[in-house]
PDB file of N, CA and C in Angstrom:
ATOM      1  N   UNK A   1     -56.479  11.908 -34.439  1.00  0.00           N
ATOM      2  CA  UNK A   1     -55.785  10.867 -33.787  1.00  0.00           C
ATOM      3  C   UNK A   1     -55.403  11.296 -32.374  1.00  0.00           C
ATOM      4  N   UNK A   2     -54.408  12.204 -32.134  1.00  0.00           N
ATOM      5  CA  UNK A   2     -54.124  13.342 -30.640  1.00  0.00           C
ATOM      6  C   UNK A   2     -55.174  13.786 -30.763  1.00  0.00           C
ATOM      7  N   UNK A   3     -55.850  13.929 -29.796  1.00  0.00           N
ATOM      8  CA  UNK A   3     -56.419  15.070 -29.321  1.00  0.00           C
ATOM      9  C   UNK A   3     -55.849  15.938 -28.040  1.00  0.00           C
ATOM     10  N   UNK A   4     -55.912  16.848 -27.732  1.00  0.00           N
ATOM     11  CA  UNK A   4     -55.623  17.681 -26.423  1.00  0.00           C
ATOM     12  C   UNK A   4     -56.629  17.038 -25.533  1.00  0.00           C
ATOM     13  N   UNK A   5     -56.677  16.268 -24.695  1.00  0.00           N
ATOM     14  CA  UNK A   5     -57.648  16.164 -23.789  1.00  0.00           C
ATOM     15  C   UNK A   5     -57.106  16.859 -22.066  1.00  0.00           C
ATOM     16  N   UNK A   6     -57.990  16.134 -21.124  1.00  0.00           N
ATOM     17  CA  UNK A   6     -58.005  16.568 -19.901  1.00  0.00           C
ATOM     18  C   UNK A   6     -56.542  16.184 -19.332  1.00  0.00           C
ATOM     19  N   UNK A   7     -56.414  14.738 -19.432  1.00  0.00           N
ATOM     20  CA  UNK A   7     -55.144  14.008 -18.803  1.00  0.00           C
ATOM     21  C   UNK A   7     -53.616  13.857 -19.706  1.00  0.00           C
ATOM     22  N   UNK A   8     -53.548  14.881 -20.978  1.00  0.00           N
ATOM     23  CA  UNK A   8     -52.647  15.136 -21.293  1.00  0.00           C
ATOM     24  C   UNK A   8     -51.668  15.867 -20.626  1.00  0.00           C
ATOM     25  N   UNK A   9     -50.106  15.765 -20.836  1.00  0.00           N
ATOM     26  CA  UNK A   9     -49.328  16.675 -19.795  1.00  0.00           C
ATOM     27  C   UNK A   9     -49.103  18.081 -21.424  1.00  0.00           C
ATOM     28  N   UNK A  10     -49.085  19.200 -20.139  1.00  0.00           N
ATOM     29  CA  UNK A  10     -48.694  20.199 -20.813  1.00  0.00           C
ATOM     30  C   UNK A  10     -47.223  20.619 -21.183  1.00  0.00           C
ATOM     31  N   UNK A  11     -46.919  21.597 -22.144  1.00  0.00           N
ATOM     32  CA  UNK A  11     -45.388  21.389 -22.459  1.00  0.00           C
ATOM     33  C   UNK A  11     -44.891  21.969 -21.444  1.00  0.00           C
ATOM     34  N   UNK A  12     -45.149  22.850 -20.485  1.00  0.00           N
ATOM     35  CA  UNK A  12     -44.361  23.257 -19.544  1.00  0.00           C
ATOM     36  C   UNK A  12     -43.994  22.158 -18.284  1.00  0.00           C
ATOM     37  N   UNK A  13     -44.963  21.061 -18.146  1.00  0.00           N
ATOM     38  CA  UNK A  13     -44.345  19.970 -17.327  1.00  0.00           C
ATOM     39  C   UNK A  13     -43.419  19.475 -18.009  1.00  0.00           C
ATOM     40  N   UNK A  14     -43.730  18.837 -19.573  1.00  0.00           N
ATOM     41  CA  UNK A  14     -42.735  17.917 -20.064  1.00  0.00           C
ATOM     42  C   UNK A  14     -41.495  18.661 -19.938  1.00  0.00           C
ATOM     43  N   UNK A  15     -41.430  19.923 -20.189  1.00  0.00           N
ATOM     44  CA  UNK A  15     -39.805  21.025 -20.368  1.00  0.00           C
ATOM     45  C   UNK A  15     -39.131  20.440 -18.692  1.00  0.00           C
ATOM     46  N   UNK A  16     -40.215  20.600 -17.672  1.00  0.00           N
ATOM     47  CA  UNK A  16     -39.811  20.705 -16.449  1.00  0.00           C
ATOM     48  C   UNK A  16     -38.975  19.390 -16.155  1.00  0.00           C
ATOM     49  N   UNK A  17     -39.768  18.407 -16.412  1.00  0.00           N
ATOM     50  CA  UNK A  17     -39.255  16.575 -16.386  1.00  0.00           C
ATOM     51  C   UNK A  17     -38.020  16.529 -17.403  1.00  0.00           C
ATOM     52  N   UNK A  18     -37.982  17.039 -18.470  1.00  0.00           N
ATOM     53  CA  UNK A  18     -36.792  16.567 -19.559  1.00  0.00           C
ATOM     54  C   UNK A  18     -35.471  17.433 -18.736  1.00  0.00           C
ATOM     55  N   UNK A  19     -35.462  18.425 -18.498  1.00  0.00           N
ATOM     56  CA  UNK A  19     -34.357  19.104 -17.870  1.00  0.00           C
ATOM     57  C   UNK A  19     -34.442  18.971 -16.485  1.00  0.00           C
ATOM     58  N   UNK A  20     -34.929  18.234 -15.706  1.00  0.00           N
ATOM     59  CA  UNK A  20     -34.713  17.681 -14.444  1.00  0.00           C
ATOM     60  C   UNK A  20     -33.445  16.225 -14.523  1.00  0.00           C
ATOM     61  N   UNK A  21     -34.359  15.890 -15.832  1.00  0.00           N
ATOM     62  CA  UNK A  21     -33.633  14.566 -15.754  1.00  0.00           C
ATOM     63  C   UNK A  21     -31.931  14.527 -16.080  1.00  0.00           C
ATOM     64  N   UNK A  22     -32.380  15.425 -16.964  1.00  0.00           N
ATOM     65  CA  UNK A  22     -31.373  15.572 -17.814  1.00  0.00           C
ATOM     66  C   UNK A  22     -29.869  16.269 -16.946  1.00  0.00           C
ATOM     67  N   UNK A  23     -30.473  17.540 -15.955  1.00  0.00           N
ATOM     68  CA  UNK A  23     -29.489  17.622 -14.700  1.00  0.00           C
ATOM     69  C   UNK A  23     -29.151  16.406 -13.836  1.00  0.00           C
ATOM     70  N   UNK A  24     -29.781  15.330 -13.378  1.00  0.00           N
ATOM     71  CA  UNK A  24     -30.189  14.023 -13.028  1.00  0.00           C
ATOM     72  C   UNK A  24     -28.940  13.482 -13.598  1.00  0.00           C
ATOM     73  N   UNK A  25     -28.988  13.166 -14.910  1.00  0.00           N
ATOM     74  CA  UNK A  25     -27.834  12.605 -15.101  1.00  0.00           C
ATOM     75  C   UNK A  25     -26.588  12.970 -15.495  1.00  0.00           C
ATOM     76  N   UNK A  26     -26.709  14.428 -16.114  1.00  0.00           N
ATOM     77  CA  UNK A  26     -25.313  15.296 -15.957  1.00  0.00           C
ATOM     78  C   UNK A  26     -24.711  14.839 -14.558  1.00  0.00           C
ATOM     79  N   UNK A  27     -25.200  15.009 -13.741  1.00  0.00           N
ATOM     80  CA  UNK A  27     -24.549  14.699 -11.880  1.00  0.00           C
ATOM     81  C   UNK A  27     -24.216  13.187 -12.060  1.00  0.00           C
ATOM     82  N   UNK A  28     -25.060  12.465 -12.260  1.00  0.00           N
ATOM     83  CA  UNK A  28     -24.310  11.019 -12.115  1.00  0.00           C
ATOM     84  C   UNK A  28     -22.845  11.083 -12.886  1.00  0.00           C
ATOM     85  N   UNK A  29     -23.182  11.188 -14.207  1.00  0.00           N
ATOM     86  CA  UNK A  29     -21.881  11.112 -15.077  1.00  0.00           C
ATOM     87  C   UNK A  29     -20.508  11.646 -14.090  1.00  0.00           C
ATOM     88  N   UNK A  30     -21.196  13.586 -13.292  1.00  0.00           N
ATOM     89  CA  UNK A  30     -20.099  13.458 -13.159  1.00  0.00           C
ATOM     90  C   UNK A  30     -19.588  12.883 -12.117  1.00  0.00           C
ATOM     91  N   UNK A  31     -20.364  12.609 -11.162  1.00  0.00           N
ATOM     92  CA  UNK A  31     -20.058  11.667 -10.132  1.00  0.00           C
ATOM     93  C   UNK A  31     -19.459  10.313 -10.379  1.00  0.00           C
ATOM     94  N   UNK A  32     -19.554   9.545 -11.135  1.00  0.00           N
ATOM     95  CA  UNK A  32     -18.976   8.527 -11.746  1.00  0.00           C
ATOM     96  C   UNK A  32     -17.374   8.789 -12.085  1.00  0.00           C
ATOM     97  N   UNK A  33     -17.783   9.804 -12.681  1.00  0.00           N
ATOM     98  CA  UNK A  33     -16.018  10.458 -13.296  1.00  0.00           C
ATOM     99  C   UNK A  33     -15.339  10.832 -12.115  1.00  0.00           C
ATOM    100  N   UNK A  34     -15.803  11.321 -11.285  1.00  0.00           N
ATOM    101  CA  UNK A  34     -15.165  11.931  -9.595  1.00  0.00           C
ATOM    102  C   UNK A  34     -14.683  10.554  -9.641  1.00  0.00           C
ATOM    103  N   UNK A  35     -14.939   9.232  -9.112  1.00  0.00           N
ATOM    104  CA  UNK A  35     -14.991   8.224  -8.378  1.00  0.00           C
ATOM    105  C   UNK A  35     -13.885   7.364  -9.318  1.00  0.00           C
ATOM    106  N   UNK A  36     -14.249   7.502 -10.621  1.00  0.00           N
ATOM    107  CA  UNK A  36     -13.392   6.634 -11.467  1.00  0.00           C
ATOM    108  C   UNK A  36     -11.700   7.442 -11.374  1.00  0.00           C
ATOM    109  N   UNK A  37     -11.579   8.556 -11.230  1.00  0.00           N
ATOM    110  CA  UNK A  37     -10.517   9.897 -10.926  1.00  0.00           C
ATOM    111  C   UNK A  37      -9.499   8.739  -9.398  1.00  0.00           C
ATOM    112  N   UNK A  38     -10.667   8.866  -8.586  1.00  0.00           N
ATOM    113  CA  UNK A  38      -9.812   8.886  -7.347  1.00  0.00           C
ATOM    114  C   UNK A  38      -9.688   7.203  -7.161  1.00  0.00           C
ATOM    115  N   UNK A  39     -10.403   6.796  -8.090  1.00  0.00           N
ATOM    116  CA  UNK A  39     -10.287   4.900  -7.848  1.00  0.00           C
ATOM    117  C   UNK A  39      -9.246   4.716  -8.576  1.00  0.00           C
ATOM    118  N   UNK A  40      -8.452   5.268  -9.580  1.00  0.00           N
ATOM    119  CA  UNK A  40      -7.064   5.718 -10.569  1.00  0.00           C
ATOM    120  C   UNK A  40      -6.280   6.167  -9.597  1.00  0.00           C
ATOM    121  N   UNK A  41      -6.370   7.182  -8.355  1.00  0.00           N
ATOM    122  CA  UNK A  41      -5.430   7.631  -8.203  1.00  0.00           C
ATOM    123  C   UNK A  41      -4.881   6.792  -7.251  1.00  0.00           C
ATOM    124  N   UNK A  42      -5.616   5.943  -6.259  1.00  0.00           N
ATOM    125  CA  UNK A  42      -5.691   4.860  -5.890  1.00  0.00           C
ATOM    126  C   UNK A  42      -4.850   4.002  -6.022  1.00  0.00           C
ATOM    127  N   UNK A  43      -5.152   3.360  -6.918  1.00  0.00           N
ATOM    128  CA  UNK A  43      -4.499   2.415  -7.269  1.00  0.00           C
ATOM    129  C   UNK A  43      -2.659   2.560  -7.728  1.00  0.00           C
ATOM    130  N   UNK A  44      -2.591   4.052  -8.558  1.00  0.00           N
ATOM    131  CA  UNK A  44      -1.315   4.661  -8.620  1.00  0.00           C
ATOM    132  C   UNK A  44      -0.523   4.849  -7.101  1.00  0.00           C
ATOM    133  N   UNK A  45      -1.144   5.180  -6.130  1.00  0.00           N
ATOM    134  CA  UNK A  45      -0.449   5.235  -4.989  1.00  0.00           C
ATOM    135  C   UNK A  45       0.089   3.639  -4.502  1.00  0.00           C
ATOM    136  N   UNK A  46      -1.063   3.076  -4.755  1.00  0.00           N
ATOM    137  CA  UNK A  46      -0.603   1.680  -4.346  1.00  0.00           C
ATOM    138  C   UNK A  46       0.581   0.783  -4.901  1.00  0.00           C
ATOM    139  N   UNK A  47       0.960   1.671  -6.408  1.00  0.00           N
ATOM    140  CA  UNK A  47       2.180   0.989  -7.351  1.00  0.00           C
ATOM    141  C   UNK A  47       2.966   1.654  -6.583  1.00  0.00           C
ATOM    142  N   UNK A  48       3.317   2.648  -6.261  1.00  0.00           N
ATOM    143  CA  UNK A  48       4.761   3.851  -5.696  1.00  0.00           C
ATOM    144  C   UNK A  48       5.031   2.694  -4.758  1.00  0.00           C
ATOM    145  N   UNK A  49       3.988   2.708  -3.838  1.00  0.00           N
ATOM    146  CA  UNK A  49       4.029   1.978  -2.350  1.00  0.00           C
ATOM    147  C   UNK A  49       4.672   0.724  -2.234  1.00  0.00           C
ATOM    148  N   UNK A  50       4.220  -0.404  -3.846  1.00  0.00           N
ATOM    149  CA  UNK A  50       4.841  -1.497  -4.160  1.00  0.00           C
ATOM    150  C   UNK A  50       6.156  -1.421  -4.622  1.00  0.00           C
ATOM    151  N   UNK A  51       6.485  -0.219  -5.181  1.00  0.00           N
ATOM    152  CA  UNK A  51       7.955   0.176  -5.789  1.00  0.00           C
ATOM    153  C   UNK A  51       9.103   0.024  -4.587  1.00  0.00           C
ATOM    154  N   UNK A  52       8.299   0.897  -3.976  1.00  0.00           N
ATOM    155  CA  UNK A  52       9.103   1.367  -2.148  1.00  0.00           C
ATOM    156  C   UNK A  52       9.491   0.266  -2.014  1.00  0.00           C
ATOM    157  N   UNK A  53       7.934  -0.688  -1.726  1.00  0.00           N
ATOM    158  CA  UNK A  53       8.476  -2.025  -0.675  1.00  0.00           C
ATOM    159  C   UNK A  53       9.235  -2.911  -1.084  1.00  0.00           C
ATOM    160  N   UNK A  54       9.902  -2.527  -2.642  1.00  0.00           N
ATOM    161  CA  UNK A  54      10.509  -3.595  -3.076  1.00  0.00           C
ATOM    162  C   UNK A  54      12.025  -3.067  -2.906  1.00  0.00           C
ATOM    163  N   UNK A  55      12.218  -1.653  -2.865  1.00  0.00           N
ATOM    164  CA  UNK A  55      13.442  -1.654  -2.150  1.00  0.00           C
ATOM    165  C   UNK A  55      13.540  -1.593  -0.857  1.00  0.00           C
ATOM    166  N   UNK A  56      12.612  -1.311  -0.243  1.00  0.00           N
ATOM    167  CA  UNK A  56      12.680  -2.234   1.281  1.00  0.00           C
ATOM    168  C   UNK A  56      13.308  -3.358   1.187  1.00  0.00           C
ATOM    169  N   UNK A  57      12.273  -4.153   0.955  1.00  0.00           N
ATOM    170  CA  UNK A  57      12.616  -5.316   0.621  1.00  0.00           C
ATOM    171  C   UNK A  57      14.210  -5.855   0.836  1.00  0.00           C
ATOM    172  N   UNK A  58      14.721  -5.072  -0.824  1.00  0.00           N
ATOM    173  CA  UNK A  58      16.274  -5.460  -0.930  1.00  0.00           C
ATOM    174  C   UNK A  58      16.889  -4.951   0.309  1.00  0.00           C
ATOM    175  N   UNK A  59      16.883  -3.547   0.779  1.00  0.00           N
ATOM    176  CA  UNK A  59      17.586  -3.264   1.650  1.00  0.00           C
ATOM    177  C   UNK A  59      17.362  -4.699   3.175  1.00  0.00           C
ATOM    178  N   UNK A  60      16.193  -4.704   3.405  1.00  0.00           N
ATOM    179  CA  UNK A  60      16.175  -6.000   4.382  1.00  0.00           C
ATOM    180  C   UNK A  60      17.420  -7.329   4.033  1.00  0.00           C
ATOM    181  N   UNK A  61      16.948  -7.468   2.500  1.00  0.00           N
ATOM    182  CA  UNK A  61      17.561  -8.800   2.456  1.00  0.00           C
ATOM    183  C   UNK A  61      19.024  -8.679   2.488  1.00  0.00           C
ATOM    184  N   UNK A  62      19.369  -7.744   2.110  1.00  0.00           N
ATOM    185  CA  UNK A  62      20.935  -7.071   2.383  1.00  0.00           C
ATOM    186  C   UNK A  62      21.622  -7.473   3.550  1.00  0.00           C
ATOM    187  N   UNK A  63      20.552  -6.454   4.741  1.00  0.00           N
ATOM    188  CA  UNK A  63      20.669  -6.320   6.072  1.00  0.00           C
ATOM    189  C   UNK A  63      20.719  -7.911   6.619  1.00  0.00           C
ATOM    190  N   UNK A  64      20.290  -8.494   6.100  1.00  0.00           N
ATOM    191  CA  UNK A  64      19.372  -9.864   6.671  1.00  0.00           C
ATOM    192  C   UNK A  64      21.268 -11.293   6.338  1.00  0.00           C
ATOM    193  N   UNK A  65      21.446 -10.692   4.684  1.00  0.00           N
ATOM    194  CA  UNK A  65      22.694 -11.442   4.352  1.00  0.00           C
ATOM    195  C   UNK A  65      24.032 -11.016   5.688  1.00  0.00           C
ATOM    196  N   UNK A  66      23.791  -9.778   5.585  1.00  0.00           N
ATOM    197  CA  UNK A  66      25.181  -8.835   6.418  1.00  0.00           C
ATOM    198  C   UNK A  66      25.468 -10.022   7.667  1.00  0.00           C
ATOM    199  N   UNK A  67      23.849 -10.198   8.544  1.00  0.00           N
ATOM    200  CA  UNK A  67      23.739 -10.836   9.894  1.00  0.00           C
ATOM    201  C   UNK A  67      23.986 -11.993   9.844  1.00  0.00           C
ATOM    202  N   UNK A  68      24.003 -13.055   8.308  1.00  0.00           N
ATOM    203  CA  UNK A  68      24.263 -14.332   8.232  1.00  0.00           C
ATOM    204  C   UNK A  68      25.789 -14.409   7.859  1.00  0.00           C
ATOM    205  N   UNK A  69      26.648 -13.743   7.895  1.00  0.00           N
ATOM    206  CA  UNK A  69      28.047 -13.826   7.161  1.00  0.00           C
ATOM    207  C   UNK A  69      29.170 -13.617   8.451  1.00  0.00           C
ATOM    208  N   UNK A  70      30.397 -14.511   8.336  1.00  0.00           N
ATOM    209  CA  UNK A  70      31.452 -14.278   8.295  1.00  0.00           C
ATOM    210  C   UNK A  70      32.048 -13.174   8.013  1.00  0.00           C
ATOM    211  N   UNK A  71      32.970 -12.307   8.875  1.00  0.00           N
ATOM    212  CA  UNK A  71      34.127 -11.430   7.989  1.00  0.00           C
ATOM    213  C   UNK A  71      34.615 -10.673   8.998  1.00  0.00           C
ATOM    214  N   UNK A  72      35.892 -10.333   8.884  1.00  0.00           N
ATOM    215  CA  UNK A  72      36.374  -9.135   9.878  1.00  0.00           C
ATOM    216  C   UNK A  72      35.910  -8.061   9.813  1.00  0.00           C
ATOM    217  N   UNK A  73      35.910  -7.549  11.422  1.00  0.00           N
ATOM    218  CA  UNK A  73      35.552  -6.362  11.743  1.00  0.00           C
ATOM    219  C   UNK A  73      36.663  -5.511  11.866  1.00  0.00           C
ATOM    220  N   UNK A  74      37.639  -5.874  12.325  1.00  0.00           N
ATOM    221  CA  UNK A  74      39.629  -5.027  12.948  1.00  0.00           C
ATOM    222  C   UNK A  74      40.497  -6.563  12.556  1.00  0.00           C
ATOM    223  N   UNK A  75      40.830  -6.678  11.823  1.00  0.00           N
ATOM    224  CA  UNK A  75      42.186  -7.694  11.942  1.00  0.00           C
ATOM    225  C   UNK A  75      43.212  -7.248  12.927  1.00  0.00           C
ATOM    226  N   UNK A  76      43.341  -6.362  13.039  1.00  0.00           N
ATOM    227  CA  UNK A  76      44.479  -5.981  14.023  1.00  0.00           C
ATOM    228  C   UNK A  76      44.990  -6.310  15.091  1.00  0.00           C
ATOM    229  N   UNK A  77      43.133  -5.990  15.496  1.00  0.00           N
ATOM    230  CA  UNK A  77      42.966  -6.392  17.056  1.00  0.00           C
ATOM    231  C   UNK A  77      42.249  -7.919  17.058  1.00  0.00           C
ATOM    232  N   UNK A  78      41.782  -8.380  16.234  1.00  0.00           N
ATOM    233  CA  UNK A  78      41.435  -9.268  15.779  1.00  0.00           C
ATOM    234  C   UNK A  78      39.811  -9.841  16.065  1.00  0.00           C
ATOM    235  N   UNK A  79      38.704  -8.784  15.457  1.00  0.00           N
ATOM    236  CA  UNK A  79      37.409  -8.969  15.923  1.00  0.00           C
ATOM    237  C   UNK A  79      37.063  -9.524  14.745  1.00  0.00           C
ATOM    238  N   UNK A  80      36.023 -10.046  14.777  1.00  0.00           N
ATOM    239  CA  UNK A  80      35.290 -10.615  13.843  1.00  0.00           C
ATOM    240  C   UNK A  80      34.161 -10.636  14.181  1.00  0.00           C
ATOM    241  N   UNK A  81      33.386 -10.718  12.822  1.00  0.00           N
ATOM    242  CA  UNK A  81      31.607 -10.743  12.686  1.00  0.00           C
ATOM    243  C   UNK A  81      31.168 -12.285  12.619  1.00  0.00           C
ATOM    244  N   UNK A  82      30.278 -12.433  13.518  1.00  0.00           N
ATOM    245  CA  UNK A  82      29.838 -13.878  13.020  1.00  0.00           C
ATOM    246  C   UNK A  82      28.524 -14.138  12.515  1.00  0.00           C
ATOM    247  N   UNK A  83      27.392 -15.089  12.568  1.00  0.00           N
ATOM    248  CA  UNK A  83      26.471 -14.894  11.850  1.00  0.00           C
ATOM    249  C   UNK A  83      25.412 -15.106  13.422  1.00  0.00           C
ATOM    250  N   UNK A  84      24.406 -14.192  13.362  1.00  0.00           N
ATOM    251  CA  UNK A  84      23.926 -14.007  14.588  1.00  0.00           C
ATOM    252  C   UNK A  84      23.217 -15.195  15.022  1.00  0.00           C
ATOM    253  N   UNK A  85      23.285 -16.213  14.650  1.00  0.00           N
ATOM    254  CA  UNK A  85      22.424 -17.568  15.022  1.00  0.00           C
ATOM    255  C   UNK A  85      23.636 -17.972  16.063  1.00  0.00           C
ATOM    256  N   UNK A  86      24.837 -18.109  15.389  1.00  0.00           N
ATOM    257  CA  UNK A  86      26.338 -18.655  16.088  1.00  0.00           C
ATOM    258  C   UNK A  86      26.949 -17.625  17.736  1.00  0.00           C
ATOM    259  N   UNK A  87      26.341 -16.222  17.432  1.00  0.00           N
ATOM    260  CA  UNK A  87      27.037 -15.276  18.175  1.00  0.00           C
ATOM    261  C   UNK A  87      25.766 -15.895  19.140  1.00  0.00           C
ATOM    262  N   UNK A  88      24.582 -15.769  19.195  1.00  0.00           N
ATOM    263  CA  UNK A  88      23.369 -16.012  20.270  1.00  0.00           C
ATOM    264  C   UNK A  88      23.696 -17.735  21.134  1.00  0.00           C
ATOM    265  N   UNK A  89      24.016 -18.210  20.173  1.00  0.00           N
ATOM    266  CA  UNK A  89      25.121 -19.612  20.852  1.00  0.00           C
ATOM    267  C   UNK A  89      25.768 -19.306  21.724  1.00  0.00           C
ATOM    268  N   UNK A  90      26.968 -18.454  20.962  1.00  0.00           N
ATOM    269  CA  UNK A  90      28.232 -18.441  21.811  1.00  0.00           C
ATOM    270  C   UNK A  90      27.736 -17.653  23.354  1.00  0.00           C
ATOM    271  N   UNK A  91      26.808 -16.553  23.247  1.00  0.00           N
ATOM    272  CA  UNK A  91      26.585 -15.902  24.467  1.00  0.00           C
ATOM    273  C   UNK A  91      26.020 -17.043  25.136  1.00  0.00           C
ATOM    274  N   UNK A  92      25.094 -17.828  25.035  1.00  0.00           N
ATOM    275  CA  UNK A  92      24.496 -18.762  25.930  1.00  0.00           C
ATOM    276  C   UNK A  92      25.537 -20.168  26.540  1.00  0.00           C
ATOM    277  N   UNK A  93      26.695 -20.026  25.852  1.00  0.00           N
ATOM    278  CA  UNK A  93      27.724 -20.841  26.040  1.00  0.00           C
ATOM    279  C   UNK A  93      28.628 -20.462  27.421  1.00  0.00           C
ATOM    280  N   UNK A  94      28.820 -18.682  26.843  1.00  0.00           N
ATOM    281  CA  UNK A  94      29.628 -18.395  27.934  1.00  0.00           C
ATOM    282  C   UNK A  94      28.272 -18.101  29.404  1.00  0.00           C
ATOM    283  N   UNK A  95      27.497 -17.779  29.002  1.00  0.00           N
ATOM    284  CA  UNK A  95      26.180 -17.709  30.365  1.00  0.00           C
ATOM    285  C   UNK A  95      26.073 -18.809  31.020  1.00  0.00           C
ATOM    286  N   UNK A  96      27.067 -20.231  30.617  1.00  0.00           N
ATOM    287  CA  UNK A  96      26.758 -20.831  31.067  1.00  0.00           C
ATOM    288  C   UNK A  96      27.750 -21.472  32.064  1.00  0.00           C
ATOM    289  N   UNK A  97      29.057 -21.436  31.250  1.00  0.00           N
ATOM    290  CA  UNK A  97      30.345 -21.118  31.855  1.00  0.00           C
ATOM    291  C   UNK A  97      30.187 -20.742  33.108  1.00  0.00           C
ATOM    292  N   UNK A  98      29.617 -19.166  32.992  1.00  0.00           N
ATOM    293  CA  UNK A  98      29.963 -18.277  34.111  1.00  0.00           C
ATOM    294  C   UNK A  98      29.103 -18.653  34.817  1.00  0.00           C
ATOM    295  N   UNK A  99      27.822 -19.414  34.977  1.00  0.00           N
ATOM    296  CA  UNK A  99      26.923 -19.655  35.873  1.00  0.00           C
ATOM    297  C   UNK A  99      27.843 -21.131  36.691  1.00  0.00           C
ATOM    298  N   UNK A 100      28.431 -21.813  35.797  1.00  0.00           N
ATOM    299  CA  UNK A 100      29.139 -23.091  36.495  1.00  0.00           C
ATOM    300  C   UNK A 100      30.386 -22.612  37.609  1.00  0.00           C
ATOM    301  N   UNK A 101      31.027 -21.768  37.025  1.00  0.00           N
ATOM    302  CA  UNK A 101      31.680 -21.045  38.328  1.00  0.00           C
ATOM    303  C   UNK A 101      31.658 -20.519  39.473  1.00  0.00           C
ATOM    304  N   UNK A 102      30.525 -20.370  39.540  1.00  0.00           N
ATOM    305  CA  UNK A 102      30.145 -19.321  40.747  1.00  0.00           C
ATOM    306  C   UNK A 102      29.799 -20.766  41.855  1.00  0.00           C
TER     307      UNK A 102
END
């Protein structure tokens, strides 16, 4: 049925091709695994980063309430905080004052 003929491959090619390949895909695998490693680590950096920005975040909205509020600064002397939409008013109020005087 086999015979050995002319255009048969010999076992020392086939050895050569099976362990070529076979290094061939040892490397992919591990190259795959490299890539799947750092596409994980990836994405883990990107949660920290979302963690952060969410106390960013609060700290902004904090910062952001502080600038919209009412409240004393010295009762004593009698300063007060206003909400910076009202204080940017009032300066353009008195800029304007003082421009009518002159």
């Amino acid at each position: 049925m086999w015979s050995r003929g002319q255009g048969d491959p010999d076992t020392l090619t086939l050895g050569v091709v099976l362990a070529a390949g076979t290094i061939i895909i040892i490397a992919i695998v591990l190259a795959l695994e490299g890539f799947y490693n750092y596409a994980e680590e990836q994405m883990l950096e990107q949660r920290v980063v979302a963690v952060e920005d969410t106390g960013l975040a609060r700290v902004r909205a904090e910062q952001l309430e502080k600038l919209m509020e009412y409240r004393w600064v010295d009762r004593k002397e009698g300063r007060v905080q206003v909400p910076i939409e009202r204080a940017m008013e009032l300066v353009i109020e008195d800029a304007a004052k003082d421009g009518a005087r002159r």
